[in-house]
Protein backbone atom coordinates (compact mmCIF):
# COMPACT_ATOMS: atom_id res chain seq x y z
CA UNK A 1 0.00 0.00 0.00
CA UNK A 2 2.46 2.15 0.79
CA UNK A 3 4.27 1.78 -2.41
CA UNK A 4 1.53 2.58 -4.31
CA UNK A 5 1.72 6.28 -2.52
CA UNK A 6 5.52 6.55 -3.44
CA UNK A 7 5.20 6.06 -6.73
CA UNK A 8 2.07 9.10 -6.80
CA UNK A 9 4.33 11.62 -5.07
CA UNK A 10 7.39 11.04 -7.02
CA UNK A 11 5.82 10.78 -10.62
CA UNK A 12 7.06 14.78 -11.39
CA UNK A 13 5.79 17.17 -14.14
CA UNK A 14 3.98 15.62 -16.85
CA UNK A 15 4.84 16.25 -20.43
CA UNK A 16 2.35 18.68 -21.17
CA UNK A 17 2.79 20.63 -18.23
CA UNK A 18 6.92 20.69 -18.96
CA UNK A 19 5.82 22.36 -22.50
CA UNK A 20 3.22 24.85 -20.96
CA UNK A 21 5.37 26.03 -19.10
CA UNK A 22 8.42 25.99 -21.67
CA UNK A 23 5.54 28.26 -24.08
CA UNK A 24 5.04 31.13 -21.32
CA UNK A 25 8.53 31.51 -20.86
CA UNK A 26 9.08 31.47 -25.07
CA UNK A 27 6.71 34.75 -24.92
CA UNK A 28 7.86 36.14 -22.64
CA UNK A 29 11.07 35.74 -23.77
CA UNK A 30 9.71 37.13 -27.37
CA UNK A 31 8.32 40.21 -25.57
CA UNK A 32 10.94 41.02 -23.84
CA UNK A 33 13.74 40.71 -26.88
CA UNK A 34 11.01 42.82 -29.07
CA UNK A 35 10.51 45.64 -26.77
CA UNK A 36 14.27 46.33 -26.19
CA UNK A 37 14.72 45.87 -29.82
CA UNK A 38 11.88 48.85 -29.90
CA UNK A 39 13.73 51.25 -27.22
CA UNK A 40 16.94 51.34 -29.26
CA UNK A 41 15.00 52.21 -32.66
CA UNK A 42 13.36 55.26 -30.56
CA UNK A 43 16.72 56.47 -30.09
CA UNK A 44 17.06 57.45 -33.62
CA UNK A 45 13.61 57.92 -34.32
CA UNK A 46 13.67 60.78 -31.66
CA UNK A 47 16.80 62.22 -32.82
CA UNK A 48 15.66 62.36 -35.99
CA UNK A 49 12.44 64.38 -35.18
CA UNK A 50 14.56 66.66 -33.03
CA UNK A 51 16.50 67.27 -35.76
CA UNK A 52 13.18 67.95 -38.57
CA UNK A 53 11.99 69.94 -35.33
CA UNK A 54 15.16 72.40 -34.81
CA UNK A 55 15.39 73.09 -39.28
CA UNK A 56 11.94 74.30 -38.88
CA UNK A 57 12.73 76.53 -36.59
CA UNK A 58 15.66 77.83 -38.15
CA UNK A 59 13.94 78.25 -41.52
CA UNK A 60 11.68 80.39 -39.46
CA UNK A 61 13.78 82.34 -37.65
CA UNK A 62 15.85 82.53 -41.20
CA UNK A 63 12.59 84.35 -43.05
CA UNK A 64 11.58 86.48 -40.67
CA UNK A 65 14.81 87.66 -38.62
CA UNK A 66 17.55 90.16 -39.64
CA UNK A 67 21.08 88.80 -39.68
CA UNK A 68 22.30 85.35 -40.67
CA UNK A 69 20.30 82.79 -38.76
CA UNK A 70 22.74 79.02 -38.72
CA UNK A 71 22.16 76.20 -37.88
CA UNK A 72 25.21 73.90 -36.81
CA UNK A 73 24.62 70.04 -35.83
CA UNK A 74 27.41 69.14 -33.65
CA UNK A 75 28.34 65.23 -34.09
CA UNK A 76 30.42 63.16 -32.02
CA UNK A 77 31.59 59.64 -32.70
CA UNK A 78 32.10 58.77 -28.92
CA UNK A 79 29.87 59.32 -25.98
CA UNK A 80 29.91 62.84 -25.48
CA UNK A 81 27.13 64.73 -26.55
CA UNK A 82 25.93 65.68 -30.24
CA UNK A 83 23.92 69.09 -30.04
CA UNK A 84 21.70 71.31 -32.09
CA UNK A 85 22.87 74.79 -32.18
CA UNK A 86 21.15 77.99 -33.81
CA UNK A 87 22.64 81.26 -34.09
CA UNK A 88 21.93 84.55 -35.35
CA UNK A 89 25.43 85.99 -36.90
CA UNK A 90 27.44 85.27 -33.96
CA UNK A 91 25.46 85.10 -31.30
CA UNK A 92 24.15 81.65 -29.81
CA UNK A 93 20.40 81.63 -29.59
CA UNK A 94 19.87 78.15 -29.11
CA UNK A 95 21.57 75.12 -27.75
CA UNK A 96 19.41 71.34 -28.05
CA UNK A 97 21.33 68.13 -27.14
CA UNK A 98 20.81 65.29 -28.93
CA UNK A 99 20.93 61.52 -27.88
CA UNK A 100 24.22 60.29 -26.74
CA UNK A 101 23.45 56.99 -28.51
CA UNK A 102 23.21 58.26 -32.26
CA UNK A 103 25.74 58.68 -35.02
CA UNK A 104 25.02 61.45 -37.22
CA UNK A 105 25.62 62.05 -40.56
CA UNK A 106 24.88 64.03 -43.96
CA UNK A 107 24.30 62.14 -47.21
CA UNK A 108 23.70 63.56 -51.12
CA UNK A 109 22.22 60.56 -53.17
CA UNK A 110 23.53 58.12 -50.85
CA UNK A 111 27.04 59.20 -50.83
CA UNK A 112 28.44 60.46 -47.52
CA UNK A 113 29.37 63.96 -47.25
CA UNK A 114 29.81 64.43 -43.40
CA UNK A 115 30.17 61.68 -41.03
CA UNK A 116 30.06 61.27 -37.58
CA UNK A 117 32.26 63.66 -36.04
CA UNK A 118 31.97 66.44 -38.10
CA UNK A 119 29.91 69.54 -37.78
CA UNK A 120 26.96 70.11 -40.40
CA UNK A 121 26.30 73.71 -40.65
CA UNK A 122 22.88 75.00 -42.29
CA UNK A 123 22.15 78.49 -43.79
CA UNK A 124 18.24 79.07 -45.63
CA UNK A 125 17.60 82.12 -47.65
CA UNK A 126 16.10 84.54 -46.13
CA UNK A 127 13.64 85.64 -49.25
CA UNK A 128 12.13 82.02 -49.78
CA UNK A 129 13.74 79.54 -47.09
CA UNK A 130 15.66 77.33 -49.74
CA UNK A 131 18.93 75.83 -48.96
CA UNK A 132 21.43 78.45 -49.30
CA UNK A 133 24.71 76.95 -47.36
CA UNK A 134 25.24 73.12 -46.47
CA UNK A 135 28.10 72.18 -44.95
CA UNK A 136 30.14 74.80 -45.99
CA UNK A 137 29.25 75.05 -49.70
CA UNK A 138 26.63 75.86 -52.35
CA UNK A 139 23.59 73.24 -51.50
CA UNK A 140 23.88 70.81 -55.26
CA UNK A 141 21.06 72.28 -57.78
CA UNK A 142 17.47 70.02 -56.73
CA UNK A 143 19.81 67.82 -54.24
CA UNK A 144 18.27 65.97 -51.56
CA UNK A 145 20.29 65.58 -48.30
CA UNK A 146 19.55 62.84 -45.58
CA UNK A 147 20.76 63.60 -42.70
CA UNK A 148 20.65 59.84 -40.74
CA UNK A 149 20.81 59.18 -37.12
CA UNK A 150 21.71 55.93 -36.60
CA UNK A 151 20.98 54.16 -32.91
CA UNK A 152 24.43 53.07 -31.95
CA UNK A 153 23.49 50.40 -29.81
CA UNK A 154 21.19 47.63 -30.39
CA UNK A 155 20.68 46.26 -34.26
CA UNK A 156 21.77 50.08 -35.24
CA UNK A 157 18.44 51.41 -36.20
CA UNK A 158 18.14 54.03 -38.41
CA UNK A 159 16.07 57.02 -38.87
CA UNK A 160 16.52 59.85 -41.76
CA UNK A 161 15.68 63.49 -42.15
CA UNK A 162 15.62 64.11 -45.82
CA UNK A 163 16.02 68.10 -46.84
CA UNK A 164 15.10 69.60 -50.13
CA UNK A 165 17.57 71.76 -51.17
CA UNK A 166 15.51 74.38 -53.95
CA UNK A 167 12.84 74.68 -51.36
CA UNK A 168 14.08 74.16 -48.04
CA UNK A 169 11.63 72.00 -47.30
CA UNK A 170 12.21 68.72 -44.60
CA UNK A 171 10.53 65.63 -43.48
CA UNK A 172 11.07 62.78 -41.64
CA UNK A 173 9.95 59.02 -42.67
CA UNK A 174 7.68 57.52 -40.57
């Protein structure tokens, strides 16, 4: 009689109950992976907007102020911070940082023209808000720049700005 008891208590987990539980923990699991995959691809996503955010203001400010109204993105390739900066002729009217976690960079048709670690410097016109400076030069006749933020950590996300150069126009891809 007793035997019969012993082999009750010390049957253990039955198969089904072994892959229950082995399903819970693969969600979970999947969850988990998928929303820290999610938190790194906000990184660029927000610097990105920041970045669409800060040219319209400068294209404003560019329009309707007197002087020369510039707008310099500050990159870094290590961990110190990448920042926004808007300035009418010399003075500093604005300072935004940016995500320590992004690369920045400037693209013309797909072709690099200022990495990470270099400073992208904007100028509009003032009569109808086009491009008229980009990184130091003439803005190429009906270019379109990207500038990319790329999430440095994670599956390196990215997220583009793309700027119209005859118009002066902006937008971000959703």
């Amino acid at each position: 009689m007793t035997d019969g008891l012993r082999d009750k208590k010390n049957r253990g987990f039955t198969l089904v109950e072994l892959i229950s539980v082995l399903a819970i923990m693969m969600v979970v699991l999947g969850v988990a992976a998928l929303s820290v995959s999610m938190m790194f691809s906000r990184d660029a996503q927000r610097a990105a907007v920041l970045i669409d955010d800060e040219l319209t203001e400068a294209r404003m400010l560019s329009m309707s102020k007197s002087g020369l109204i510039t707008m310099i993105i500050h990159t870094k390739t290590d961990s110190s911070q990448n920042t926004i900066e808007i300035k009418q002729d010399s003075t500093t009217l604005k300072t935004v940082p940016i995500d320590t976690n992004v690369l920045i960079s400037l693209k013309l048709a797909g072709t690099t023209v200022a990495s990470a670690g270099s400073d992208i410097e904007i100028v509009f016109n003032k009569s109808n808000g086009s491009l008229e400076k980009i990184y130091g030069g003439a803005p190429a006749a009906d270019g379109l720049y990207e500038i990319e933020a790329v999430a440095k950590r994670g599956q390196e996300k990215t997220a583009v700005v793309t700027l119209v150069a005859n118009t002066g126009r902006h937008y971000t891809e959703k």
